[in-house]
Protein backbone atom coordinates (compact mmCIF):
# COMPACT_ATOMS: atom_id res chain seq x y z
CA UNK A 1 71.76 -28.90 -26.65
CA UNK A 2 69.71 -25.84 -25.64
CA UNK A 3 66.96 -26.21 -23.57
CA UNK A 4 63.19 -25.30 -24.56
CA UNK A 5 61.77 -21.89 -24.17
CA UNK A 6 58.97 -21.33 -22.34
CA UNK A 7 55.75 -19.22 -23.63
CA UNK A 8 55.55 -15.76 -22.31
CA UNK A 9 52.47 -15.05 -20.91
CA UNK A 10 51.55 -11.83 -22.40
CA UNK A 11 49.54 -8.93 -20.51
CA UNK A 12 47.02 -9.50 -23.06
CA UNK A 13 46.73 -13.49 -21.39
CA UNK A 14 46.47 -12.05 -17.92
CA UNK A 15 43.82 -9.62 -18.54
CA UNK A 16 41.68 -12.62 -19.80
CA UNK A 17 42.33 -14.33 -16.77
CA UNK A 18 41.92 -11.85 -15.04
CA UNK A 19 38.51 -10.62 -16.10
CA UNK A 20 37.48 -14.31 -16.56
CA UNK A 21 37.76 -14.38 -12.64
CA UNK A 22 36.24 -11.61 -11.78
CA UNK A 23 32.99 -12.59 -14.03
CA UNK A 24 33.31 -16.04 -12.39
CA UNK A 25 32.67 -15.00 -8.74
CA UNK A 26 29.36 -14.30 -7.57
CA UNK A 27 30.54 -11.32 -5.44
CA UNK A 28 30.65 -9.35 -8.62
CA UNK A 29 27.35 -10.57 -9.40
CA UNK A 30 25.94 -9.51 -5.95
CA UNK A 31 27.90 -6.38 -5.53
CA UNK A 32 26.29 -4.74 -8.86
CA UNK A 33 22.97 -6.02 -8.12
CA UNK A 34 23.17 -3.97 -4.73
CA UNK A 35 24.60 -0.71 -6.64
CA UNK A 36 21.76 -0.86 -9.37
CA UNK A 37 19.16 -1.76 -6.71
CA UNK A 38 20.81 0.98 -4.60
CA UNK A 39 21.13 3.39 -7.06
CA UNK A 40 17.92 3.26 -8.70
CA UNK A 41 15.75 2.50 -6.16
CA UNK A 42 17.10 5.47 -3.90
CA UNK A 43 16.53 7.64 -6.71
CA UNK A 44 13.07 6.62 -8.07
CA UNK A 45 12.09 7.67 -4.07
CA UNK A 46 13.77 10.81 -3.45
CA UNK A 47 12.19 12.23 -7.17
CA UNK A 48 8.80 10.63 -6.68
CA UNK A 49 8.77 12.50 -3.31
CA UNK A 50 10.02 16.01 -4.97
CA UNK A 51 7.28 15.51 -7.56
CA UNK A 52 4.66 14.70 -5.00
CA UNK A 53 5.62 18.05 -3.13
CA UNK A 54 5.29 20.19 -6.48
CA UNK A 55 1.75 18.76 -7.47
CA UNK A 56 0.38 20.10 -3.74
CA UNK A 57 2.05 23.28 -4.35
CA UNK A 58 4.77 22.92 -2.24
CA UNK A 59 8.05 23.80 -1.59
CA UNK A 60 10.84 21.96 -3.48
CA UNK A 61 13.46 23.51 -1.34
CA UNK A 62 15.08 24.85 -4.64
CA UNK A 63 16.05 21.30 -5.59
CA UNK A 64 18.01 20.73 -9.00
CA UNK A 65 16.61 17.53 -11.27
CA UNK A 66 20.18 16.39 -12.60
CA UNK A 67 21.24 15.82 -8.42
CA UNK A 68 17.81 14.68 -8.02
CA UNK A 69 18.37 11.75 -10.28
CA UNK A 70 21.71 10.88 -9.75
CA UNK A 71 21.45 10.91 -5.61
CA UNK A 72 21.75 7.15 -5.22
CA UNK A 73 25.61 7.30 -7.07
CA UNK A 74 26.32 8.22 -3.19
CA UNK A 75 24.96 5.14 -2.35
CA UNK A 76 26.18 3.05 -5.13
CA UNK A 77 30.14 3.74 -4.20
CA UNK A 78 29.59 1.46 -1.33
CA UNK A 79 29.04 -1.65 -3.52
CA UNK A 80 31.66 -0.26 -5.84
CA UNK A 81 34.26 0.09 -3.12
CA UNK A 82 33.49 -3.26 -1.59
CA UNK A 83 33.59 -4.80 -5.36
CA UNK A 84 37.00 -3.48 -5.61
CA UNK A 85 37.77 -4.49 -2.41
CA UNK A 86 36.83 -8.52 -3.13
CA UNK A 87 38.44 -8.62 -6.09
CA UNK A 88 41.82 -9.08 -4.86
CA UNK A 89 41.25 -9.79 -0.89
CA UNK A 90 39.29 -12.35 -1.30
CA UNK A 91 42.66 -14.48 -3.25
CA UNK A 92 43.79 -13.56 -0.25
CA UNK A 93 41.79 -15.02 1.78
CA UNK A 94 41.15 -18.59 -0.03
CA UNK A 95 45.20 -18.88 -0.50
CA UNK A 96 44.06 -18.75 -4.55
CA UNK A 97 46.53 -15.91 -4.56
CA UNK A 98 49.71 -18.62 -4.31
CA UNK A 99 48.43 -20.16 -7.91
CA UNK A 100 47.81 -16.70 -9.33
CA UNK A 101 51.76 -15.98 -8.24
CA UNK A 102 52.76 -19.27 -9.63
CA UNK A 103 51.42 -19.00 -12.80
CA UNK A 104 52.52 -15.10 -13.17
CA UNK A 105 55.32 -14.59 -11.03
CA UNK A 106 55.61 -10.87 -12.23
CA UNK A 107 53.70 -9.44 -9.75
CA UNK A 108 53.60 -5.58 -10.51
CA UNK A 109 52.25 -6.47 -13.81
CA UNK A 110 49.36 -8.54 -12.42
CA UNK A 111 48.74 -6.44 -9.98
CA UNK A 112 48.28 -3.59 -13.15
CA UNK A 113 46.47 -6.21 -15.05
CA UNK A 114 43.95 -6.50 -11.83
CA UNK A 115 43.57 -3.07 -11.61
CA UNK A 116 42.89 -2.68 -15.45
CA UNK A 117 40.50 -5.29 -15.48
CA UNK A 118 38.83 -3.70 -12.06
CA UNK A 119 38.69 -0.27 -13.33
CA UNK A 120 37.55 -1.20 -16.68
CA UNK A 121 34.80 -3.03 -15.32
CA UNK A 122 33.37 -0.43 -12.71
CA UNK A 123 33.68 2.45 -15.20
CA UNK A 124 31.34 0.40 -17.54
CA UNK A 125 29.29 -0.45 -15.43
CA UNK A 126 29.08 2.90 -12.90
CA UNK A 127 28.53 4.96 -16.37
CA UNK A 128 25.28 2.57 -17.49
CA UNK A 129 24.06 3.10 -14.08
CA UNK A 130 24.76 6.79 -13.97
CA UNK A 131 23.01 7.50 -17.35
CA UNK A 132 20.02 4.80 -16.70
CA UNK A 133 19.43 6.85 -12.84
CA UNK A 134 19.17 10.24 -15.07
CA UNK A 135 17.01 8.82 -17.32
CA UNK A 136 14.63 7.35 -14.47
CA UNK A 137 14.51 10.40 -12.72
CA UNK A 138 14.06 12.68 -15.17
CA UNK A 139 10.92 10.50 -16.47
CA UNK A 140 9.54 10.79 -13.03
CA UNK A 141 10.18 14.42 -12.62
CA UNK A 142 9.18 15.00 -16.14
CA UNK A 143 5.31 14.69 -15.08
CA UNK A 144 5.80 17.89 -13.20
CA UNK A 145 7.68 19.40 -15.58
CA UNK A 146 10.64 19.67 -13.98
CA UNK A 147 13.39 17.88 -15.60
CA UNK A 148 16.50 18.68 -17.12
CA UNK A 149 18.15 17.74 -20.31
CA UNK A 150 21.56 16.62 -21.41
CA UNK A 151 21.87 19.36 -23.38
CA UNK A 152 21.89 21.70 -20.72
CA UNK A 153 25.12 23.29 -19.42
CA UNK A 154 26.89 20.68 -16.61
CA UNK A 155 23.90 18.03 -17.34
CA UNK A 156 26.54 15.86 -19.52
CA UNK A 157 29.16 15.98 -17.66
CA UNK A 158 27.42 15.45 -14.00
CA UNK A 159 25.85 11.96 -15.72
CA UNK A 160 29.11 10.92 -17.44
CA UNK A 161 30.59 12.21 -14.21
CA UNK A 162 29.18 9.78 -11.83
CA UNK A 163 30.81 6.58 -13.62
CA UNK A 164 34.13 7.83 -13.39
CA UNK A 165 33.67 8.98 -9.80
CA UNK A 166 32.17 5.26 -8.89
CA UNK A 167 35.32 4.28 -10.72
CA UNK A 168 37.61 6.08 -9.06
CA UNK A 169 35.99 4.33 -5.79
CA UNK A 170 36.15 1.01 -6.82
CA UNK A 171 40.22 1.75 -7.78
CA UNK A 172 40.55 2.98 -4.24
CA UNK A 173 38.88 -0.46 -2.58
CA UNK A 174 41.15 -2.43 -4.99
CA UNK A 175 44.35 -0.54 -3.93
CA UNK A 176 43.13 -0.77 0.07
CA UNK A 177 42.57 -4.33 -0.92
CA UNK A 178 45.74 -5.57 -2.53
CA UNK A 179 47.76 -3.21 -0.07
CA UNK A 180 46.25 -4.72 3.63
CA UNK A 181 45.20 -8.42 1.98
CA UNK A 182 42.19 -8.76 4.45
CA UNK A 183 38.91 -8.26 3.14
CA UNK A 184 37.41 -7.03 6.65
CA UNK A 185 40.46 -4.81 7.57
CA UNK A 186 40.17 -3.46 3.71
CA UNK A 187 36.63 -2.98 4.17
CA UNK A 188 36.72 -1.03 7.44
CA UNK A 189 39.71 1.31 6.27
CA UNK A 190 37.69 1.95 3.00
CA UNK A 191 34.32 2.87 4.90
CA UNK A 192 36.46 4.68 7.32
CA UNK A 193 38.41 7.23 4.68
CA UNK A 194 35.15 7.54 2.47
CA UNK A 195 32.81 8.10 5.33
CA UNK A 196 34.39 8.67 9.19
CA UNK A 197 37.10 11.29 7.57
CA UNK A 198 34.32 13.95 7.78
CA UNK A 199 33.86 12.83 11.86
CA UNK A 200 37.61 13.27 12.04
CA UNK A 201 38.01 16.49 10.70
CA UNK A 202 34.80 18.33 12.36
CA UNK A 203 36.58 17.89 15.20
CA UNK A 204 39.51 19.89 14.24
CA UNK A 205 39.87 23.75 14.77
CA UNK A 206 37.78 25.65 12.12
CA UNK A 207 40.01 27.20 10.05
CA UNK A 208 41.66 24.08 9.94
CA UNK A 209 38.63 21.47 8.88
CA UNK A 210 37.67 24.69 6.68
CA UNK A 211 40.69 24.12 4.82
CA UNK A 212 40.95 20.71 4.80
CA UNK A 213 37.30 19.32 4.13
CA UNK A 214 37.17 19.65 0.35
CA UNK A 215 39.85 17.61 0.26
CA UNK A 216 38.36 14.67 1.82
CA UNK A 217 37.82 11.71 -0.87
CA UNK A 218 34.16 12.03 -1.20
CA UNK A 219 33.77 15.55 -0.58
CA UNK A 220 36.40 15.92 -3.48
CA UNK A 221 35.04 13.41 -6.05
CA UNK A 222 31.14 14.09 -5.74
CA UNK A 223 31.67 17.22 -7.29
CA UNK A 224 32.19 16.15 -10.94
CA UNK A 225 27.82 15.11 -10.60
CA UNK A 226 27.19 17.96 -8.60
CA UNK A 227 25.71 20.69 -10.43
CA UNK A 228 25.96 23.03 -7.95
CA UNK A 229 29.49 24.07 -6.08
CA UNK A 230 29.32 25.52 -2.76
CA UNK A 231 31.39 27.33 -0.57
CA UNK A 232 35.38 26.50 -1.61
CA UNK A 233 34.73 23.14 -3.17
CA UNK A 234 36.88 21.79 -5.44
CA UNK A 235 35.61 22.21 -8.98
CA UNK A 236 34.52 19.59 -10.62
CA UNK A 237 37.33 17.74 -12.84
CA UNK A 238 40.05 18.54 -9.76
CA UNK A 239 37.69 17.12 -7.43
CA UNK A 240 37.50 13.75 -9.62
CA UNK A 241 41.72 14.36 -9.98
CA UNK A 242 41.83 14.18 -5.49
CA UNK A 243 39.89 11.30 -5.53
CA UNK A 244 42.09 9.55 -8.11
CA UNK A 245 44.96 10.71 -6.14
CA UNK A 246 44.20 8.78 -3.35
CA UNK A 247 43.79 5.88 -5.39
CA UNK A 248 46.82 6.28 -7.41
CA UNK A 249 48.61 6.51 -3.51
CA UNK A 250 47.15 3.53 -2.80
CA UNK A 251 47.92 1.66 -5.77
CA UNK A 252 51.39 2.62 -5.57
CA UNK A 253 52.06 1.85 -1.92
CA UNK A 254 50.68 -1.69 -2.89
CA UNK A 255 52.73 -2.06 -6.01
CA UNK A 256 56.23 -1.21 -4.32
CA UNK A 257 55.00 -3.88 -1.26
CA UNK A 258 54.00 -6.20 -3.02
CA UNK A 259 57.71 -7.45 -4.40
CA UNK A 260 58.77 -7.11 -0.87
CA UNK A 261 55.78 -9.87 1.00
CA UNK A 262 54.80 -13.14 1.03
CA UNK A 263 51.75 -14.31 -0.82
């Protein structure tokens, strides 16, 4: 007598879980209120102010509207990263991880269906945000005539730019996150590559930082919304590709681990 066969469970079934849990928890909830309230807010004040200088016939410091509105994405990556930080450390942390494993033992494949469900989320979201910043600011900056359009050259892909960069952050909090499994050790070592790299390399010799500081993951991946390049940055698609890269490293690094650790 042969015995029963059990039901695959298809990738399709553990993206629905997947994104079922990540809806579910109000950390996603409270990590996108704090990028749009970020975003926007930090925006709205930095063109009102730029607008208030114009109409008293001052100065704008040669500022550009397009960077203008889209300033706060800079501030929004925080959430992001943290989001993708908390959406695997925090199985971690409750032990929720050991029924996850038990109901999909594959764990490379969950781990990709985590990361699909992760990036998939923050790209939607980070690209609403982007193009509803632009469109604040440039209402605000419109009353001193002083916007831009997306018609103009680098307006379109700045704006689209800015999801896909805050995606490309949230991938690297998820890899940081499934590769250390502690949501304050993920958290620091996120914060510390996005934002204490710069500290790190100032203190270098010149021609070294010189060489190296384009490269750093922010430095790199702001430049697909900036509309201006300076110095040797990285243009703007290959600064989006060495931000990816360091996600993709992380990613990986967690992938080959994971087979090798206890939940």
């Amino acid at each position: 007598m042969t015995a029963p066969t059990l039901p695959t469970l298809g990738f399709a079934n553990v993206l629905r879980s997947e994104w079922t849990k990540l809806r579910s928890v109000r950390s996603t909830y409270w990590t996108a209120l704090a990028a749009v309230a970020g975003t926007l807010g930090l925006g709205i004040a930095i063109c009102s102010r730029f607008v208030w200088l114009l109409h008293r016939g001052k100065d704008g410091g040669g500022f550009e509207p397009t960077e203008l509105s889209l300033s706060g994405i800079l501030l929004a990556q925080v959430a992001f990263g943290a989001l993708g930080v908390l959406s695997i450390s925090s199985e971690y942390g409750t032990g929720m991880i050991r029924a996850t494993l038990g109901a999909v033992p594959q764990r490379r494949p969950l781990l990709a269906a985590k990361a699909v469900v992760v990036g998939g989320a923050a790209l939607v979201v980070g690209e609403v945000l982007s193009f509803a910043s632009y469109g604040v600011g440039q209402a605000i900056l419109s009353d001193a005539d002083a916007g831009s359009s997306l018609g103009d050259p680098g307006v379109l892909r700045a704006v689209s730019g800015g999801g896909l960069f805050l995606t490309a952050v949230a991938l690297l909090g998820f890899g940081l996150g499934a590769l250390i499994r502690h949501t304050a050790g993920a958290l620091s070592a996120l914060f510390g590559l996005l934002f204490a790299t710069s500290a790190v390399v100032n203190l270098l010799p010149e021609s070294w930082s010189h060489t190296v500081r384009p490269y750093l993951p922010v430095n790199a991946g702001m430049q697909v919304f900036t509309m201006r390049r300076q110095g040797d940055a990285l243009g703007p698609y290959a600064g989006l590709g060495a931000l990816c890269l360091y996600a993709v490293a992380t990613l990986g690094l967690a992938a080959a681990l994971i087979e090798r650790r206890d939940a």
